[in-house]
N, C-alpha and C. Protein backbone atom coordinates (compact mmCIF):
# COMPACT_ATOMS: atom_id res chain seq x y z
N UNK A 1 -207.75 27.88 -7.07
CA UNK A 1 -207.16 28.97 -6.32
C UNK A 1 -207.72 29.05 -4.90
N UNK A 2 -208.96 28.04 -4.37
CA UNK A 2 -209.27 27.87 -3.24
C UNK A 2 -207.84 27.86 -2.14
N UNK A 3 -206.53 27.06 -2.62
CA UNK A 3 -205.83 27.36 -1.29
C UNK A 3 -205.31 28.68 -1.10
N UNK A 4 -205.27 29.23 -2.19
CA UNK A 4 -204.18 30.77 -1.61
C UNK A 4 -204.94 31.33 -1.03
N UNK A 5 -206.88 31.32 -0.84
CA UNK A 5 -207.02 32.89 -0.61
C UNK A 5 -207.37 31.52 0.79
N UNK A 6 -207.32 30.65 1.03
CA UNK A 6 -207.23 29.91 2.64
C UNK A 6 -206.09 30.25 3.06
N UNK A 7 -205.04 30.35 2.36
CA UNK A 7 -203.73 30.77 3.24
C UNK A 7 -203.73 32.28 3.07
N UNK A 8 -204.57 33.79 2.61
CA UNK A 8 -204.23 35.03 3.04
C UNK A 8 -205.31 34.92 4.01
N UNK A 9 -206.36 34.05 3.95
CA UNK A 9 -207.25 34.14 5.17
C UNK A 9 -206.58 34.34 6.54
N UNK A 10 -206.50 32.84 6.33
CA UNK A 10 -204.72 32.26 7.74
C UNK A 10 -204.31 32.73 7.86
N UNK A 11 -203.48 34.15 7.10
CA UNK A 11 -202.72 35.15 7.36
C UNK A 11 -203.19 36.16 8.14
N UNK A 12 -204.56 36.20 8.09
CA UNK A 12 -205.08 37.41 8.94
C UNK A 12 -205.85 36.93 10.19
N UNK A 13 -204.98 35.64 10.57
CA UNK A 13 -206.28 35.08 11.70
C UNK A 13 -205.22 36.14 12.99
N UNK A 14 -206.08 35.50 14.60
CA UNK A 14 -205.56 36.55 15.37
C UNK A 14 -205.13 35.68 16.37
N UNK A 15 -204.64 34.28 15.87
CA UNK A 15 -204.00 33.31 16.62
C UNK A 15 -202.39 33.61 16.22
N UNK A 16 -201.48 33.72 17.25
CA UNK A 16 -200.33 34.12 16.57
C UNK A 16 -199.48 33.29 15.94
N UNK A 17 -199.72 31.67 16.30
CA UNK A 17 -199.30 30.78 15.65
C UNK A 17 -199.88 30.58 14.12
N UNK A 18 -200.98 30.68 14.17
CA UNK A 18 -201.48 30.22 13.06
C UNK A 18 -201.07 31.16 12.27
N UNK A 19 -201.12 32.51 12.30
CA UNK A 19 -200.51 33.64 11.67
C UNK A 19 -199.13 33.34 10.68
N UNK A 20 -198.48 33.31 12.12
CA UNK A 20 -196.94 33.14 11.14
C UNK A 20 -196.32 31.59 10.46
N UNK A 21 -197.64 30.54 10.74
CA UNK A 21 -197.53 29.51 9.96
C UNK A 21 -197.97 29.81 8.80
N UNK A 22 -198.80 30.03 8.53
CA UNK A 22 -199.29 30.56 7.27
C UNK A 22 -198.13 31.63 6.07
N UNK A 23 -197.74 32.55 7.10
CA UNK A 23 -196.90 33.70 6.63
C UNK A 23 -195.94 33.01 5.78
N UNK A 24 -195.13 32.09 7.01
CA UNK A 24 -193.87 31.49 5.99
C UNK A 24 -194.35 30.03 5.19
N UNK A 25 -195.24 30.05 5.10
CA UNK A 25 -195.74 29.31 4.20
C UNK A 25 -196.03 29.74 2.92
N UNK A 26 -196.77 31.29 2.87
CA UNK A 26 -196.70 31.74 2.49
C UNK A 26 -195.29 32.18 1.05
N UNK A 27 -194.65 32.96 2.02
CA UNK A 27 -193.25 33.36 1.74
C UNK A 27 -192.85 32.24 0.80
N UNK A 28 -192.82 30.83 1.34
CA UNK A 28 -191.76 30.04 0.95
C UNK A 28 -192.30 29.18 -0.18
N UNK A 29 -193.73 29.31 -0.47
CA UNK A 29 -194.30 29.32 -1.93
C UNK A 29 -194.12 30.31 -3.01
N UNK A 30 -193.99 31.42 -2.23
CA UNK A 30 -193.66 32.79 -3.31
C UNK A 30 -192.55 32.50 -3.93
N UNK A 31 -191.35 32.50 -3.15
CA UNK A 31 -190.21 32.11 -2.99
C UNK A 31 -190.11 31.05 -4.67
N UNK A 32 -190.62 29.61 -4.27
CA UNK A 32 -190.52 28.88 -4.85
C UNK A 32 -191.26 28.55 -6.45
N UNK A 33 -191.64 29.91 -6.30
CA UNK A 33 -192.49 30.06 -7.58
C UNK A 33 -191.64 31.43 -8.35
N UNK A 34 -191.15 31.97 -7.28
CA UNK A 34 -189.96 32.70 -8.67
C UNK A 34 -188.96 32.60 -8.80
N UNK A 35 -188.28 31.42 -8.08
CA UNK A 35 -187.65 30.71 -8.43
C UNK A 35 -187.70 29.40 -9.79
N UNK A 36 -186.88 29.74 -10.49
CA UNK A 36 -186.96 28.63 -11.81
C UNK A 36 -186.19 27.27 -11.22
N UNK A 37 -187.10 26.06 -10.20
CA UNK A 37 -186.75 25.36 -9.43
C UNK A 37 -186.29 23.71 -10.21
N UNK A 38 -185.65 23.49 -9.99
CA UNK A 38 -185.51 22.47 -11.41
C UNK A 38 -184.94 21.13 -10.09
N UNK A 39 -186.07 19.94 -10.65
CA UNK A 39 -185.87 18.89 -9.26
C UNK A 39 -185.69 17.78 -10.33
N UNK A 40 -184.42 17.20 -9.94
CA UNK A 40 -183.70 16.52 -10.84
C UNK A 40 -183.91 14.91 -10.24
N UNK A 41 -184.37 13.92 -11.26
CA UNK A 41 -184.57 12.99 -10.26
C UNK A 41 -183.45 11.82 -9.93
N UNK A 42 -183.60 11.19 -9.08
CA UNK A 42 -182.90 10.07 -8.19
C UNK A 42 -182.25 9.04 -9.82
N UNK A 43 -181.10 9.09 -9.23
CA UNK A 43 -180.19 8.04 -10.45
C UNK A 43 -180.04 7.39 -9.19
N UNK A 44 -179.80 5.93 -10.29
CA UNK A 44 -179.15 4.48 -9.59
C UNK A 44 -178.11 4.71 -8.91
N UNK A 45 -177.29 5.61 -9.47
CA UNK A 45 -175.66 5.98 -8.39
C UNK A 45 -175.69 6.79 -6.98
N UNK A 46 -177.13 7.77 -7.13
CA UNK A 46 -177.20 7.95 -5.88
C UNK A 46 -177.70 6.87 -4.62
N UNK A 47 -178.48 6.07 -5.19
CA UNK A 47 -179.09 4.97 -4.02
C UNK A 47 -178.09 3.23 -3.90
N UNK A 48 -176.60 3.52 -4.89
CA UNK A 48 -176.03 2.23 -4.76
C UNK A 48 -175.64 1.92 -3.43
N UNK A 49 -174.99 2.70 -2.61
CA UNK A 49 -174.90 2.79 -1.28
C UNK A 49 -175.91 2.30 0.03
N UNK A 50 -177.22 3.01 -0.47
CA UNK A 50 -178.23 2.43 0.38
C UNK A 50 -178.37 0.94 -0.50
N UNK A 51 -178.54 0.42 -1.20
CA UNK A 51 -178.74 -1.02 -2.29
C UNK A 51 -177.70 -1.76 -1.62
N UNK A 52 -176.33 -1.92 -1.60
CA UNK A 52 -175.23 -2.29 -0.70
C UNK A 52 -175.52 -2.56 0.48
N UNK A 53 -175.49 -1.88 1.43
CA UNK A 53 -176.16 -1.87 2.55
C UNK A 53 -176.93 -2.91 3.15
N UNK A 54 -178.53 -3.07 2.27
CA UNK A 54 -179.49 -4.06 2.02
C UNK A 54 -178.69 -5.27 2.04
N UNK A 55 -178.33 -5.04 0.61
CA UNK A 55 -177.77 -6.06 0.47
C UNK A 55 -176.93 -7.01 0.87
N UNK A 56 -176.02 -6.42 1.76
CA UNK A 56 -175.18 -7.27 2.86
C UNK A 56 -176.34 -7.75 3.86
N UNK A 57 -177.81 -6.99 4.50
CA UNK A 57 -178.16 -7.59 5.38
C UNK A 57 -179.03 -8.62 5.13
N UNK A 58 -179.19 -8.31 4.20
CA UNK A 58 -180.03 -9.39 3.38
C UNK A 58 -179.13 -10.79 3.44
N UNK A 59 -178.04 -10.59 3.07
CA UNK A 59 -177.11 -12.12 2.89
C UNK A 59 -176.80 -12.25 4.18
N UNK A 60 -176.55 -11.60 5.71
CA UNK A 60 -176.31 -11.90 6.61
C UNK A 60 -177.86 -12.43 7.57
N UNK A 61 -179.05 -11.89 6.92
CA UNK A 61 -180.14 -12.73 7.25
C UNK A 61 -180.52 -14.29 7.11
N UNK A 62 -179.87 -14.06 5.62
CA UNK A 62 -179.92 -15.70 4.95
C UNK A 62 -179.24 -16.32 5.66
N UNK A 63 -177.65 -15.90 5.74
CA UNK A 63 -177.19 -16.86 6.35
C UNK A 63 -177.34 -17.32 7.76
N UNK A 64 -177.99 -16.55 8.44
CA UNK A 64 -178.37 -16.78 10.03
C UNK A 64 -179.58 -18.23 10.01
N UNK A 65 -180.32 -17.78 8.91
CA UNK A 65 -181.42 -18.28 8.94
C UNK A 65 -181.02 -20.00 8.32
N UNK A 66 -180.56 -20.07 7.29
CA UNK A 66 -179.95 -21.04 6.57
C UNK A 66 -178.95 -22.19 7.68
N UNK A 67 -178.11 -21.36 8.67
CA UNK A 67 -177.04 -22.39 9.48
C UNK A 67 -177.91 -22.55 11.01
């Protein structure tokens, strides 16, 4: 629990940046903790596009390199 009471510290510094970095840092941990956040992970169908991609430059490397 060392970081929270570093970030209400941060909250009470008298730098005004550091202040409201902290704040919504703050906030946006609160936030994300009562929130029931559900992080769904990466399928093959989302990255075929970027894989494609590669993959053409990949064969247009070869072939540069190859002729």
């Amino acid at each position: 629990m060392g970081n929270k009471d570093q970030i209400k510290e941060n909250m009470k510094s008298n730098d005004p940046f550091i202040k409201g970095m902290y704040t919504d840092l703050y906030s946006r941990i609160k936030d994300y903790e009562e929130t029931q956040s559900v992080i769904e992970k990466m399928k093959f169908s989302d990255a075929i596009g970027s894989i494609i991609v590669v993959g053409i430059i990949a064969v247009f490397l070869a072939y540069v390199v190859i002729s």
